[in-house]
Protein backbone atom coordinates (compact mmCIF):
# COMPACT_ATOMS: atom_id res chain seq x y z
CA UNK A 1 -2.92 51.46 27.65
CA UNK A 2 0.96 50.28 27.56
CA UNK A 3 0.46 47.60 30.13
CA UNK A 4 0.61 44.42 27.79
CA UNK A 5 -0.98 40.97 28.76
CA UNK A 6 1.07 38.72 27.05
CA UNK A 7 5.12 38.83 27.79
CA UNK A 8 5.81 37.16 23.76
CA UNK A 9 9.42 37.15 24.41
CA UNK A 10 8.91 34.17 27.26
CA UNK A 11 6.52 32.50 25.24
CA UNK A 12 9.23 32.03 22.35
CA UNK A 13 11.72 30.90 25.18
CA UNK A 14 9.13 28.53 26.03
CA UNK A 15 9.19 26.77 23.05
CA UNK A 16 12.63 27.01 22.42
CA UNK A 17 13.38 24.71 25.67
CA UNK A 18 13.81 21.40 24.69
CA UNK A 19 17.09 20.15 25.52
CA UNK A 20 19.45 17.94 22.97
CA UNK A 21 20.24 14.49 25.26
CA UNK A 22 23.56 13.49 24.09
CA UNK A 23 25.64 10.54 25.55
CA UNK A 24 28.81 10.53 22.97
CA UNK A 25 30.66 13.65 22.35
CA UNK A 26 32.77 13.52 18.45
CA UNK A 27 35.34 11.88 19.91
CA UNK A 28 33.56 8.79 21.74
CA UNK A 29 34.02 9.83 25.05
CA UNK A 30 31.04 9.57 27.64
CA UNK A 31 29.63 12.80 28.52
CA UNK A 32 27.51 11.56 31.72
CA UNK A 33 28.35 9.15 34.25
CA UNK A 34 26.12 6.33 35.15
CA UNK A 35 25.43 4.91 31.30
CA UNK A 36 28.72 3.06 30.64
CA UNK A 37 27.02 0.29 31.34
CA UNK A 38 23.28 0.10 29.15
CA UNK A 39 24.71 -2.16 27.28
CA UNK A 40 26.90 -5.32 27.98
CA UNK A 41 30.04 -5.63 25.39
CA UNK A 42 28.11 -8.27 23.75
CA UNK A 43 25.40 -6.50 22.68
CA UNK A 44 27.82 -3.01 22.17
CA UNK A 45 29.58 -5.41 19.44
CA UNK A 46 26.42 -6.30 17.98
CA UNK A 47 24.83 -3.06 17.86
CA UNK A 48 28.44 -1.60 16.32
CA UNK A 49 28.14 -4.67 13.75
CA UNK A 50 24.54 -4.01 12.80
CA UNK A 51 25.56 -0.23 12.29
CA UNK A 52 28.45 -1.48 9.97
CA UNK A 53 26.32 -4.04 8.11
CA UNK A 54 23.55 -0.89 7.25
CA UNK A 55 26.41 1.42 6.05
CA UNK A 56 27.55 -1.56 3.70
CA UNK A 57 23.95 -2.02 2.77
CA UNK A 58 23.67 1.46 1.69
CA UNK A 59 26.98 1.33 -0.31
CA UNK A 60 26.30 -1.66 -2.02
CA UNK A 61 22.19 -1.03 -2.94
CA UNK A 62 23.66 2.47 -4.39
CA UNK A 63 25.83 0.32 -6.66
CA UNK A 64 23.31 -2.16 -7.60
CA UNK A 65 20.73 0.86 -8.60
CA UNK A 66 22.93 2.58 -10.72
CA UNK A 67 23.78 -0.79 -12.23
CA UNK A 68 20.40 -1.14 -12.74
CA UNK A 69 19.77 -4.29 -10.51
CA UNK A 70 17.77 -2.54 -7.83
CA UNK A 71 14.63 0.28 -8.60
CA UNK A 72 13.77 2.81 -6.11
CA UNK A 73 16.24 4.07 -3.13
CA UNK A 74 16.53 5.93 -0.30
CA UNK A 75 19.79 6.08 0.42
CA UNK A 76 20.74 5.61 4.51
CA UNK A 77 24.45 6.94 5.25
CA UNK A 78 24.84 8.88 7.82
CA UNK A 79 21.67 7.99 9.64
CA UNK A 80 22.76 4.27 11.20
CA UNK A 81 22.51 5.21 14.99
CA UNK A 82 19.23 7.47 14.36
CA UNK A 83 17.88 4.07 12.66
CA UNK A 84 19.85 1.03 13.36
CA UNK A 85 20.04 1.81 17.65
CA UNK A 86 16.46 2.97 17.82
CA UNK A 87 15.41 -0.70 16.48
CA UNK A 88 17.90 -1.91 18.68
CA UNK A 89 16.23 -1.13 21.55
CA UNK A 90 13.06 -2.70 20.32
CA UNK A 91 11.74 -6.24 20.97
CA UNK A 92 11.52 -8.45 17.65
CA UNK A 93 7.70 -9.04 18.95
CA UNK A 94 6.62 -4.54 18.55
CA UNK A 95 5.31 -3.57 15.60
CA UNK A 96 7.50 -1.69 12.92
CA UNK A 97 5.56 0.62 10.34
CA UNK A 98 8.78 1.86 8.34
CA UNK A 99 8.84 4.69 5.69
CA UNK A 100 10.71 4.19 2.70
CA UNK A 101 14.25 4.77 4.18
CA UNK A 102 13.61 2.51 6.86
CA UNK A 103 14.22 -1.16 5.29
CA UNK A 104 17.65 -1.30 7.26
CA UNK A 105 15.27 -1.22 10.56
CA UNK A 106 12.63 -3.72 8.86
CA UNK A 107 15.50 -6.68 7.35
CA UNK A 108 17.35 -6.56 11.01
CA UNK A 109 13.59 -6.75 12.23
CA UNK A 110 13.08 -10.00 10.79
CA UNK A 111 12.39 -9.60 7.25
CA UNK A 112 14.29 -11.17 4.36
CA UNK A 113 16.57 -9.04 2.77
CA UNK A 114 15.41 -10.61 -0.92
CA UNK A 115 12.08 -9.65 0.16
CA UNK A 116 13.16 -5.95 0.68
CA UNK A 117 15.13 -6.07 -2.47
CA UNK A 118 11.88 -7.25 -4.58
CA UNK A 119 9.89 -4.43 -3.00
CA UNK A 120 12.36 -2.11 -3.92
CA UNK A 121 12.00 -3.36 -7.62
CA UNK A 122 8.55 -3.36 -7.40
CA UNK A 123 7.76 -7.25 -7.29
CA UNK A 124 4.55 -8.15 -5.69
CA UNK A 125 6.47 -10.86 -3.59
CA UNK A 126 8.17 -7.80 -2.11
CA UNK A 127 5.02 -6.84 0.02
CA UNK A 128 4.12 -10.26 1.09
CA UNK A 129 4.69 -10.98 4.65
CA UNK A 130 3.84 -13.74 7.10
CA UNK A 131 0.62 -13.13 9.08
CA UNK A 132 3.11 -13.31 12.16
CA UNK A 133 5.63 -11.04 11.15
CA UNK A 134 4.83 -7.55 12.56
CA UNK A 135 5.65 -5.06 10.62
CA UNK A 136 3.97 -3.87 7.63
CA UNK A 137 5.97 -2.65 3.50
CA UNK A 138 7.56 0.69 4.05
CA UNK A 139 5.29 3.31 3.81
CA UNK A 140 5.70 5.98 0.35
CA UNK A 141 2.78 7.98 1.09
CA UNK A 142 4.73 10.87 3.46
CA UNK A 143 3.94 10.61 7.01
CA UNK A 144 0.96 8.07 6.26
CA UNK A 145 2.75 4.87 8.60
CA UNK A 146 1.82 8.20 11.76
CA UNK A 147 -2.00 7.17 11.12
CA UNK A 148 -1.17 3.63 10.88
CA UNK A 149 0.83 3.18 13.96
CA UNK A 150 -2.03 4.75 15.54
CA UNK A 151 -4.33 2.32 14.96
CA UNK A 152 -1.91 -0.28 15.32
CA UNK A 153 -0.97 0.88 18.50
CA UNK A 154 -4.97 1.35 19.47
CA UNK A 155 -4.75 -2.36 18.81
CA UNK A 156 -2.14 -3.56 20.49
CA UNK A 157 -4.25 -1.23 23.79
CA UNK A 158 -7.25 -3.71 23.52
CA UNK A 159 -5.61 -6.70 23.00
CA UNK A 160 -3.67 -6.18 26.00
CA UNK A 161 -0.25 -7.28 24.82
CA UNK A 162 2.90 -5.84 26.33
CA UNK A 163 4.09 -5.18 22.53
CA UNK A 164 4.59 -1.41 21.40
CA UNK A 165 3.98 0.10 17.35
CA UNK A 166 7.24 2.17 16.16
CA UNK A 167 6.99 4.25 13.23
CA UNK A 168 9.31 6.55 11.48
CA UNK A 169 9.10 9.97 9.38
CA UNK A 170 11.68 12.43 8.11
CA UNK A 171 11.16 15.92 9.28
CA UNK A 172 9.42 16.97 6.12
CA UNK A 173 6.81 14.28 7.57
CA UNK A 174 5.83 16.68 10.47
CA UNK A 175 4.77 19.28 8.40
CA UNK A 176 2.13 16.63 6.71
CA UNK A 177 -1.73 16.76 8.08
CA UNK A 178 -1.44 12.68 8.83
CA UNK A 179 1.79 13.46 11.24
CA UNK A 180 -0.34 15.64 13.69
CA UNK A 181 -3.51 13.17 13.29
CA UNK A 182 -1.58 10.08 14.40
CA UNK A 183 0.19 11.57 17.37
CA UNK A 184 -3.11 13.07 18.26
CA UNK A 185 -5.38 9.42 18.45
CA UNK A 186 -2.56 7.74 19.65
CA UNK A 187 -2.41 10.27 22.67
CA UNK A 188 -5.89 11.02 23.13
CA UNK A 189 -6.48 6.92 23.46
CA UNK A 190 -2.96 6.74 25.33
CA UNK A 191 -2.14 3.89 22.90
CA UNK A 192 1.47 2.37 23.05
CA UNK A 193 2.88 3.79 19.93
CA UNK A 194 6.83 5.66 19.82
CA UNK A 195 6.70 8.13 17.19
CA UNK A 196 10.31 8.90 15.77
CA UNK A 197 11.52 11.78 13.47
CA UNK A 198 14.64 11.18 11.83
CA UNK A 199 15.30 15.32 11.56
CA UNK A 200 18.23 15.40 8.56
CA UNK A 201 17.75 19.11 8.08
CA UNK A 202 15.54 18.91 4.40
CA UNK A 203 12.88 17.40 3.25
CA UNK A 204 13.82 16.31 -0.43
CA UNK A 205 15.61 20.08 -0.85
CA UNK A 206 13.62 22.57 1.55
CA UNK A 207 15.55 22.93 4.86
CA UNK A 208 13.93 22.23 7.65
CA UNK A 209 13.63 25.89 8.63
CA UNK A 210 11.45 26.83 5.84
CA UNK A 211 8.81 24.03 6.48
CA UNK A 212 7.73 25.08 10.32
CA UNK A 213 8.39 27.58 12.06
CA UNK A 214 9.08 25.84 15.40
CA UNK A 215 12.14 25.99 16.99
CA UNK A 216 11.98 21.72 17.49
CA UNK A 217 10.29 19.46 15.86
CA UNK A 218 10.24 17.63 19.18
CA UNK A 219 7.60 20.58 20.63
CA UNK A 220 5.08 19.87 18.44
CA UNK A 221 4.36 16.97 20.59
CA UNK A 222 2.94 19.14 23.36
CA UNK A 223 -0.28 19.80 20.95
CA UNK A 224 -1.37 16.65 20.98
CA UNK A 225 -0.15 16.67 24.97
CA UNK A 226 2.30 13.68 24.82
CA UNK A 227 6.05 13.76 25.45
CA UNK A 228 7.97 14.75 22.94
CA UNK A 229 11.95 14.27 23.25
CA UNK A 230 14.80 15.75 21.14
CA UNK A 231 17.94 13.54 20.75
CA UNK A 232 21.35 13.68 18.94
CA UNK A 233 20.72 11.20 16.23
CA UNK A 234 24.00 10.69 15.50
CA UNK A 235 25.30 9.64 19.19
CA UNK A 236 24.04 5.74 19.34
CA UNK A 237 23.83 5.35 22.95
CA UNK A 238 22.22 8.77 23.19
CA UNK A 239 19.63 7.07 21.05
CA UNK A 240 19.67 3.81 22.29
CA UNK A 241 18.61 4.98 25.72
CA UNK A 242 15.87 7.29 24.48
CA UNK A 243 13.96 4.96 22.85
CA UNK A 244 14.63 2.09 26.02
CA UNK A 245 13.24 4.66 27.80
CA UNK A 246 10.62 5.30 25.66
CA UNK A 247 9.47 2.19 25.34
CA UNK A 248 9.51 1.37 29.49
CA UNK A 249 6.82 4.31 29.31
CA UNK A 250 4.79 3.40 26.45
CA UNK A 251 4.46 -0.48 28.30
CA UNK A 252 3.62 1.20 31.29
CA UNK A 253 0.76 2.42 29.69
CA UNK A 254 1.64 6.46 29.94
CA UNK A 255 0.83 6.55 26.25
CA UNK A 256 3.04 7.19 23.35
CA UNK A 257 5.94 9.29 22.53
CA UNK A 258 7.49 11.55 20.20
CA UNK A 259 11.38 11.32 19.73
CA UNK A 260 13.03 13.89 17.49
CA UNK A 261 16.48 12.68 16.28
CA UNK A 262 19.36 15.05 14.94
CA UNK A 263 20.89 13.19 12.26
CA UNK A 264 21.89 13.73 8.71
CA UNK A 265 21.45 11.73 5.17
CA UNK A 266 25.15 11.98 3.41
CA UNK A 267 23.66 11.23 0.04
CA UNK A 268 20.40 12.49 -1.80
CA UNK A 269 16.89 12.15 -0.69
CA UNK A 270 16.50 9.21 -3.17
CA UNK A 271 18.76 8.20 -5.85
CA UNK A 272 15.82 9.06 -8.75
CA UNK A 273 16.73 12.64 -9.72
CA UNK A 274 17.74 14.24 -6.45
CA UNK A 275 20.75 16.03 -6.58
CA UNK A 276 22.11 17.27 -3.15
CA UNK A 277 24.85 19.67 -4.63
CA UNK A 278 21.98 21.95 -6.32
CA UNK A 279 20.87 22.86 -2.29
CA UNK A 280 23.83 21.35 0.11
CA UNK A 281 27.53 22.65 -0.15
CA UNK A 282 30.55 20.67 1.22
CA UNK A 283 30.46 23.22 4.06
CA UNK A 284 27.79 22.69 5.11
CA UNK A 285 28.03 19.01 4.90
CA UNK A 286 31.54 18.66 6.60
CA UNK A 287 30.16 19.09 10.30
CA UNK A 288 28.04 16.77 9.95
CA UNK A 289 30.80 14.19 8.64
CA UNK A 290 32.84 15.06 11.81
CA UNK A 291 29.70 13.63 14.12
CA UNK A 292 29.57 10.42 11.65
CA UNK A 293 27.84 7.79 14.38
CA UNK A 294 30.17 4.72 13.43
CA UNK A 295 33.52 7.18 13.73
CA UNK A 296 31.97 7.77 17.26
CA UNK A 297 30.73 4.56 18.18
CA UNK A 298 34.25 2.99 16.87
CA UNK A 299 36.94 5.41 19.22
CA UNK A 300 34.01 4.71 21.77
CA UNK A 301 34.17 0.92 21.73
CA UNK A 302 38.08 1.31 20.54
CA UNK A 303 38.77 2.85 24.42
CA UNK A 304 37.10 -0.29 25.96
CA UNK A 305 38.93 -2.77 24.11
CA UNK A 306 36.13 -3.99 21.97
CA UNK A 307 37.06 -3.07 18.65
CA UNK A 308 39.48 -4.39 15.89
CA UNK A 309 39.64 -3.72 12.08
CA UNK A 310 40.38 -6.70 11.58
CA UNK A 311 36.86 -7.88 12.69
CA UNK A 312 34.89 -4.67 11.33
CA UNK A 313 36.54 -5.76 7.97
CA UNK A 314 35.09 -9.72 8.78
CA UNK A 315 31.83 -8.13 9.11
CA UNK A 316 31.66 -5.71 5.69
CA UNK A 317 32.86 -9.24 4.07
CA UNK A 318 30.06 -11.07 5.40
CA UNK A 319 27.27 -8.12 4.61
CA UNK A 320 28.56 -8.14 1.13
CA UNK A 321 27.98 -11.85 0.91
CA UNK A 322 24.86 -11.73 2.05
CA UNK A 323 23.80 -8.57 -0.04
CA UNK A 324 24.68 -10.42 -3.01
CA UNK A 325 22.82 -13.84 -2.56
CA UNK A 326 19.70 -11.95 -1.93
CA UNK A 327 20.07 -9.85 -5.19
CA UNK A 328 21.10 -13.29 -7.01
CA UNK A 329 17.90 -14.87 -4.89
CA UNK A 330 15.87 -12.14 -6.52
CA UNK A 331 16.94 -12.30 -10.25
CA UNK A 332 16.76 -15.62 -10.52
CA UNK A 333 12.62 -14.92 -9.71
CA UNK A 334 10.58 -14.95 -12.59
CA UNK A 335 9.50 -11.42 -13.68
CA UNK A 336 5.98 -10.01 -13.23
CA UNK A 337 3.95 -9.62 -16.32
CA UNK A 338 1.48 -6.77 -17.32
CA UNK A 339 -1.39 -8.83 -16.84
CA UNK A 340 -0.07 -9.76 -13.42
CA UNK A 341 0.12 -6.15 -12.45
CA UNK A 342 -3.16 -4.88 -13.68
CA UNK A 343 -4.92 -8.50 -11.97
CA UNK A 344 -3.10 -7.24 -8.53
CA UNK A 345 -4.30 -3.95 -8.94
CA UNK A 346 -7.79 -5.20 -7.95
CA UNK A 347 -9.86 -8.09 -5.72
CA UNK A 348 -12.48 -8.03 -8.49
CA UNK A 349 -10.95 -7.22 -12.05
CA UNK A 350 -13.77 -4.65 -13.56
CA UNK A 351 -15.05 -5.35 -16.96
CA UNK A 352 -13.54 -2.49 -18.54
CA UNK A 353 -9.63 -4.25 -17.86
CA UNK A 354 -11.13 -8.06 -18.52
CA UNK A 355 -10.12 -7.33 -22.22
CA UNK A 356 -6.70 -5.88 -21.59
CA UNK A 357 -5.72 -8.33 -19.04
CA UNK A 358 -6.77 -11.20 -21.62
CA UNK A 359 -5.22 -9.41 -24.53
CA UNK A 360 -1.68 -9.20 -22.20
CA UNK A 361 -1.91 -12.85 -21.25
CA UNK A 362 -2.49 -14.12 -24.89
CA UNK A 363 1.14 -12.03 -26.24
CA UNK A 364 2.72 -13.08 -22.72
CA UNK A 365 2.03 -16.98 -23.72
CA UNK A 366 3.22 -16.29 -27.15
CA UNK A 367 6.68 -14.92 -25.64
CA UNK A 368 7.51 -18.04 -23.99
């Protein structure tokens, strides 16, 4: 019998047919009419100053890990209108669950940037919020916050709040069981959660084509039979829009959403023991540092009159100003002690640590 059933050929088109939105081409310019005005200059400023202040973040927290001031890092370069215009378009009331690379999103959110500074050091004080504050600590566990937001979002359904839970996960994220199980709750409850995937191309060091086979990360959102979206993450308005968007669909009570962003990490996954020149090549970076999102964003704003270096170099000032009272805030804390981290550890201490924890505390007093 030669007659086949199945045409495979349109089946791979199929899933290769998710289209890149893009609102910025390289050089700043709009690409579509009808969006030069989604934001007002105001807010354009602002969301051009945020992106600045997250760049300087990332320069300086690099700086104050290898001087040993600040523990773990993920560093953020490169990713500032993937991260910094999604949150824009977010109200301060939503709910945040960040991963690890997403404190830039969480301080502008609302938190304390001492209190993301202690949590990168490890400090108990670091994961302390206020009961009204809604977010929750950055997630470690990869592609855990999906589940989370799930049943944040589930939450948010019943309580019937107009309020929306945004999560984030790097593309190696997707390829975890908890990624597919979020998306899929959240959708089969149509609870108001936005889903984002900051795609940078690896995941630590695999690229992104030897995790999944699918042609977007975007598609796998028709599985669980919610929208999925693929945007340039390094075009700001592009972004900005999406997640708007998003979010006016989410409210409406459509369910959640999946957005895919195309965007790029300049430095290593994290800054303990990754090193991007054993699997990146200047090459194959340089593209990427001809889309940069604040070169963009700047010859964008620089054609409407709304940019100066003079106050882009006002703003870095300030950012480093307030970078280094909240390190000085957080130094001057008293450090945790062993017994402190092994009476954290649990509600009820078991027996079997009593003895440590009292044998700690005795040579802790006897330190003073």
């Amino acid at each position: 019998m030669s007659q086949k059933l199945i045409d495979f050929s349109t089946v791979e088109q199929q899933a290769a047919e998710f289209k890149t939105i893009r609102l910025l081409d390289t050089d700043g310019k709009l690409l579509q009419e009808g969006f030069d005005d989604i934001l007002t200059d105001e807010e354009l400023q602002e969301l051009f100053h945020q992106m600045i202040w997250s760049r300087t973040l990332d320069d300086r927290s690099t700086k104050l890990n290898r001087q040993g001031r600040l523990g773990f890092y993920a560093p953020t370069a490169g990713e500032e209108a993937s991260q910094i215009a999604s949150n824009f378009a977010m109200k301060k009331t939503d709910f945040l669950l960040p991963a690890y690379r997403d404190v830039p999103q969480l301080v502008l959110h609302g938190l304390p940037l001492y209190k993301a500074f202690l949590w990168s050091i490890g400090h108990v004080e670091g994961n302390k919020y206020p009961q009204d504050f809604p977010a929750l600590p950055p997630q470690i566990i990869i592609g855990a916050q999906y589940v989370q937001a799930a049943g944040v979002a589930l939450g948010i359904k019943l309580k019937g709040e107009d309020q929306v839970a945004f999560t984030y996960t790097g593309d190696g994220g997707t390829s975890q069981g908890d990624f597919y199980e979020g998306i899929n709750f959240a959708g089969a409850f149509k609870a108001p959660a936005i889903f984002v995937v900051q795609n940078n191309g690896f995941a630590i060091s695999v690229p992104r084509n030897k995790q999944t086979a699918a042609k977007t990360l975007a598609q796998k959102a028709v599985a669980a039979g919610i929208p999925g979206i693929q945007v340039d993450g390094m075009d700001a308005l592009a972004v900005y829009e999406t997640m708007k968007e998003a979010r006016e669909y989410v409210t409406a009570g459509k369910g959640p959403v999946l957005i895919e962003t195309l965007t790029y990490r300049y430095g290593p996954h994290t800054l303990s023991g990754d090193d991007p020149k054993r699997y990146r090549t200047k090459k194959s970076d340089e593209p990427w540092h001809h889309k940069d999102p604040l070169i963009r964003m700047r010859k964008y704003l620089t054609a409407k009159g709304l940019w100066s270096q003079a106050q882009e170099d006002q703003w870095v000032t300030a950012a480093k100003t307030e970078i280094n009272e909240a390190i000085d805030q957080v130094e001057k804390l008293p450090k945790q002690k062993i017994s402190e981290y092994l009476k954290n550890t649990f509600v009820d201490l078991p027996n079997s640590l009593q003895s440590a924890v009292a044998e700690y505390e005795e040579k802790e007093g006897t330190l003073k």
